[in-house]
N, C-alpha and C. Protein backbone atom coordinates (compact mmCIF):
# COMPACT_ATOMS: atom_id res chain seq x y z
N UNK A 1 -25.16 -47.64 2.04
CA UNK A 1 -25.95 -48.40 2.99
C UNK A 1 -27.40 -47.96 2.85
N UNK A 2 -28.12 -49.03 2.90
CA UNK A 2 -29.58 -48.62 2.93
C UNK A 2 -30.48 -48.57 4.46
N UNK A 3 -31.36 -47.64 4.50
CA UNK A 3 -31.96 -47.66 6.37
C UNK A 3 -33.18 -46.88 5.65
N UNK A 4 -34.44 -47.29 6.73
CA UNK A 4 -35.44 -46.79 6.64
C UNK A 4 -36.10 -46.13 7.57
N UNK A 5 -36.57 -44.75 7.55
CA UNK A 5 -36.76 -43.69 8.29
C UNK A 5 -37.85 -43.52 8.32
N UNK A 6 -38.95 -43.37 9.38
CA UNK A 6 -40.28 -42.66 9.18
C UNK A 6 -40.15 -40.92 9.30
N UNK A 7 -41.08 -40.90 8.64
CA UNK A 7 -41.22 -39.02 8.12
C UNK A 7 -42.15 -38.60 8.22
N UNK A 8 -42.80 -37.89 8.79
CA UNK A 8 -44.03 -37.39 8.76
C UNK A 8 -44.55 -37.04 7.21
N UNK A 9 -45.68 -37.61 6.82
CA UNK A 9 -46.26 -37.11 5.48
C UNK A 9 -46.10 -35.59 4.70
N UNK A 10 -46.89 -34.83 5.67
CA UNK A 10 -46.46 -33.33 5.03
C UNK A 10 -44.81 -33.17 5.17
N UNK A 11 -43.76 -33.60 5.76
CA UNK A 11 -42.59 -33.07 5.21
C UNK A 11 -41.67 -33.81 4.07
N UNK A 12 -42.18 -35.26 3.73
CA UNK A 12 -41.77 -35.71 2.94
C UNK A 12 -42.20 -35.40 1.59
N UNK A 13 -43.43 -34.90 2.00
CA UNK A 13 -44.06 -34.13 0.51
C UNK A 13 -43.08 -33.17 -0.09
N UNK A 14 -43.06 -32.39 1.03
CA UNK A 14 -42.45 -30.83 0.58
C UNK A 14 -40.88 -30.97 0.51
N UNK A 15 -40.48 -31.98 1.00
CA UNK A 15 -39.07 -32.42 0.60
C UNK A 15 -39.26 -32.92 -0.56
N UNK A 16 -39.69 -33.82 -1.31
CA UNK A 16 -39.62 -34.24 -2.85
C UNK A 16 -40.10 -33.01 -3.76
N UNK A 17 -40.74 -32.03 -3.35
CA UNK A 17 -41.23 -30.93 -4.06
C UNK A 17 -40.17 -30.11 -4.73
N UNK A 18 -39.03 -29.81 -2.86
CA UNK A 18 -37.94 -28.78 -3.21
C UNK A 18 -36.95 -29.75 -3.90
N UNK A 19 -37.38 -30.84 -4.32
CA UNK A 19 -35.88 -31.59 -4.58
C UNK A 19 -36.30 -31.47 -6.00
N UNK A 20 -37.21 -31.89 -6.29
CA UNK A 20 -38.20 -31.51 -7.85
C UNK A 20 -38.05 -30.28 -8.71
N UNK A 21 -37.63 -29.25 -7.78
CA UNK A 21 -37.92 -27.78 -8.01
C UNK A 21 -36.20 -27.18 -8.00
N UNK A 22 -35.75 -27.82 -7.14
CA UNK A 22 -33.88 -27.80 -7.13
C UNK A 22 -33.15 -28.79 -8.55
N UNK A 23 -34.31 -29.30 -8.83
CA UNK A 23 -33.23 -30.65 -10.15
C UNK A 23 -32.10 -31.32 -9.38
N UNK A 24 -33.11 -31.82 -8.09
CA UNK A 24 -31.82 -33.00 -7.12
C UNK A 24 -32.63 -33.82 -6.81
N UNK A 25 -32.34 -34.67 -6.15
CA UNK A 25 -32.84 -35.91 -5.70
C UNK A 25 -33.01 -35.71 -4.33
N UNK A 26 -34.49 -36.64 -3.61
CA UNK A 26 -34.40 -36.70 -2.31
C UNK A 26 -33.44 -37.43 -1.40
N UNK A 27 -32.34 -38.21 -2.54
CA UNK A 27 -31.12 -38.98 -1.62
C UNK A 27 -30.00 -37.64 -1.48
N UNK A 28 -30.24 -36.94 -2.24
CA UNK A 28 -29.29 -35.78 -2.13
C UNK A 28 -29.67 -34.39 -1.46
N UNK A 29 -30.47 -34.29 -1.12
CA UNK A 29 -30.92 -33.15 -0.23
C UNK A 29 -31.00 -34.28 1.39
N UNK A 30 -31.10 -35.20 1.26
CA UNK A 30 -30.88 -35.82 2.94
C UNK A 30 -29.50 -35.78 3.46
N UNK A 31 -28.66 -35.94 1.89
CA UNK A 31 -26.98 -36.01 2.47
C UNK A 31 -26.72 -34.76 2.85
N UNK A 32 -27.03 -33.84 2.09
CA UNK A 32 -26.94 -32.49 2.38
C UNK A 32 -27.17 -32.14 3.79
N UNK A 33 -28.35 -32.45 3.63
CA UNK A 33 -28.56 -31.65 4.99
C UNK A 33 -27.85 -32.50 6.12
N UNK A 34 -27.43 -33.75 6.22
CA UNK A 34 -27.15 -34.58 7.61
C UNK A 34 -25.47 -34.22 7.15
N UNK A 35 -24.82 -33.63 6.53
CA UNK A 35 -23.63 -33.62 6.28
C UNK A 35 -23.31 -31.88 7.05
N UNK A 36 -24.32 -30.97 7.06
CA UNK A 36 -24.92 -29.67 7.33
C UNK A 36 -24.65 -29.64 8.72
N UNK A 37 -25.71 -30.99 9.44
CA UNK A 37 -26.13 -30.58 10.45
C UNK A 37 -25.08 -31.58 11.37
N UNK A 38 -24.37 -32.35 11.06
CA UNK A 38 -23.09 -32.90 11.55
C UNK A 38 -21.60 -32.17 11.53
N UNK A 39 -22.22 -31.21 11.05
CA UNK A 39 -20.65 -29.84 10.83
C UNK A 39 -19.58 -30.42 9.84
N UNK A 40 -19.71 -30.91 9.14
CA UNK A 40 -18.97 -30.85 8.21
C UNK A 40 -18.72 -29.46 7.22
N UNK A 41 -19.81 -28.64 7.58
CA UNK A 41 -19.57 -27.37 7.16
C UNK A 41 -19.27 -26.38 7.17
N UNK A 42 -18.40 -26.32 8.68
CA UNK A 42 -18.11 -25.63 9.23
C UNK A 42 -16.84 -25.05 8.67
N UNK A 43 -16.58 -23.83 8.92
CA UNK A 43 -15.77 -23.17 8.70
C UNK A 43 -14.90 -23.07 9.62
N UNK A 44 -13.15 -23.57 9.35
CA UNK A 44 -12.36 -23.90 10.40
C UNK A 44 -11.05 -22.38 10.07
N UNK A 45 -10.36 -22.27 11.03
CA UNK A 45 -9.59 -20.83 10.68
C UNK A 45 -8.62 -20.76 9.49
N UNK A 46 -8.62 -19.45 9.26
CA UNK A 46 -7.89 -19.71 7.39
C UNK A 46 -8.42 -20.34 6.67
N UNK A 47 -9.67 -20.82 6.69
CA UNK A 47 -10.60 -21.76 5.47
C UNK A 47 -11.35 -20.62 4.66
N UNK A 48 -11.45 -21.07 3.79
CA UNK A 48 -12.73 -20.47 2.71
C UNK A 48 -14.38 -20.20 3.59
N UNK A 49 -14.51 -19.14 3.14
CA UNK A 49 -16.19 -19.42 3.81
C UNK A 49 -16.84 -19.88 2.79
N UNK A 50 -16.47 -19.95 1.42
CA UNK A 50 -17.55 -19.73 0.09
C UNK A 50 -17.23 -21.20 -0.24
N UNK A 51 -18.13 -22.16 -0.32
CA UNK A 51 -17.90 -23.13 -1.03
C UNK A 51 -18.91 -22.70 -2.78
N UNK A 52 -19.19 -23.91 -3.42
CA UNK A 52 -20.24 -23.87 -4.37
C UNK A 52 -21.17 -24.99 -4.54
N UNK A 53 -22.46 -24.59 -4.42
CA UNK A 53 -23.50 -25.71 -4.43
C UNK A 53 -23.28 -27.03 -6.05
N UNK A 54 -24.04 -27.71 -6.55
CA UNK A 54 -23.95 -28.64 -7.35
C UNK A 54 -24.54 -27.87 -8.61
N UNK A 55 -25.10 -26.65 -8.57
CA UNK A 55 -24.96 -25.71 -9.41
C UNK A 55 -24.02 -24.22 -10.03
N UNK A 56 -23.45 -24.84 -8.77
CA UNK A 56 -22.14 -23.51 -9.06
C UNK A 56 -22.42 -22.13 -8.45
N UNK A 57 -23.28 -22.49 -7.57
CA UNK A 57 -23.89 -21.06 -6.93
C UNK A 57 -22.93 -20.85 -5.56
N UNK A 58 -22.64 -19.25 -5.22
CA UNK A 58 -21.57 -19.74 -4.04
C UNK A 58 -22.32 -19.84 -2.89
N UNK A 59 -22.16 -20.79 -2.19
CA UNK A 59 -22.79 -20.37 -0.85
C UNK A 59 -21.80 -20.45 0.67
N UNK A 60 -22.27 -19.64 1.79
CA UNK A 60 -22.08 -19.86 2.46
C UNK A 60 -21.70 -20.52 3.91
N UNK A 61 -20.49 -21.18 4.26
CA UNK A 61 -20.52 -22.36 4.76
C UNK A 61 -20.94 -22.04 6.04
N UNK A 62 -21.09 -22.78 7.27
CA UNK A 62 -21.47 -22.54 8.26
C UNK A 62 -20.23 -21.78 8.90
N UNK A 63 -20.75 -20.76 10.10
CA UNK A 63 -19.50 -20.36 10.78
C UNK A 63 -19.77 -20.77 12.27
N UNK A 64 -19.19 -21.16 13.08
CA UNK A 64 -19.14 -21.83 14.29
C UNK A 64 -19.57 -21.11 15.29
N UNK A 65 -20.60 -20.77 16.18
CA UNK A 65 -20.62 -19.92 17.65
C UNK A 65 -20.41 -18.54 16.82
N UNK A 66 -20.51 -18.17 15.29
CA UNK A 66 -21.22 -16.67 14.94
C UNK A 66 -22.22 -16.55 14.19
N UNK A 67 -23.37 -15.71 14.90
CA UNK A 67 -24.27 -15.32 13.84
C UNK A 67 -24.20 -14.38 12.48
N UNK A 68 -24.84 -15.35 11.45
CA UNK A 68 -24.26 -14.70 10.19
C UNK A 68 -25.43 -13.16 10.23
N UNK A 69 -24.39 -12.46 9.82
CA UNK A 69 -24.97 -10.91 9.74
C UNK A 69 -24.19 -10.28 8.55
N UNK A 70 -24.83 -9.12 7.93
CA UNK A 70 -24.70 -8.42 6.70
C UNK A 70 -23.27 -8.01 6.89
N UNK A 71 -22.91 -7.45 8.18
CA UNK A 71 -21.80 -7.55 8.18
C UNK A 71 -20.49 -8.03 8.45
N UNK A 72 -20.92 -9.27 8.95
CA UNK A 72 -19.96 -10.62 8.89
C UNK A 72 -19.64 -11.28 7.44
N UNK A 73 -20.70 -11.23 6.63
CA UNK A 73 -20.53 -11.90 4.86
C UNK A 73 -19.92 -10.74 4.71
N UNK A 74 -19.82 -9.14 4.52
CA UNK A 74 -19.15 -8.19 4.15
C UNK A 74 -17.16 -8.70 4.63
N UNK A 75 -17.41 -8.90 6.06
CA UNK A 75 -15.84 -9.28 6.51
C UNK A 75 -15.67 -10.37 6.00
N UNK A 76 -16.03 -11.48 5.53
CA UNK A 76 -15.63 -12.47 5.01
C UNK A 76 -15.30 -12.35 3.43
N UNK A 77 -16.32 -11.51 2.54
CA UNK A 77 -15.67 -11.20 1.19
C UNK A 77 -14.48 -10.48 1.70
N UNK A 78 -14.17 -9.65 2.20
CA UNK A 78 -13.30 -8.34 2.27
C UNK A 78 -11.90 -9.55 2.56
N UNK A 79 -11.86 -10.50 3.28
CA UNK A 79 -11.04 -11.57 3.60
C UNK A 79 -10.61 -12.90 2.39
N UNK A 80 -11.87 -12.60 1.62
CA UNK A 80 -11.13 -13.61 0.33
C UNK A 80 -10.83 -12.85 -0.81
N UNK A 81 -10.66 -11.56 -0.48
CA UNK A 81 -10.25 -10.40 -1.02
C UNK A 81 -8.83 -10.30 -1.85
């Protein structure tokens, strides 16, 4: 589906910059992030925390009502252990 959004100038800049600088597209850093910020990323119980980005990098999925801390990623490797 196509829709048109106003954006403030300076952040649409710096969004095509990091998308420039990531080797993605600005249709793909919007899915990202509205897929992010709609919880689809959330981490549900017995799930994986580690997904992998479109480069194979692992990252961290969201965790629900906890703040991520050095030693919460420590309990979470120690758990896909």
């Amino acid at each position: 589906m196509k829709t048109t959004i106003e954006l403030p100038d300076e952040l649409l800049a710096k969004a095509k910059t990091v998308a420039v600088e990531r080797r993605t597209t600005l249709k793909a850093m919007i899915e990202h992030a509205l897929k992010r910020e709609l919880n689809e990323g959330v981490v549900r119980e017995n799930e994986c925390a580690w997904d992998a980005n479109e480069f194979g990098f692992p990252v961290l999925k969201r965790v629900p009502s906890k703040q991520v801390t050095s030693e919460r990623v420590y309990e979470m490797l120690e758990d896909e252990g």
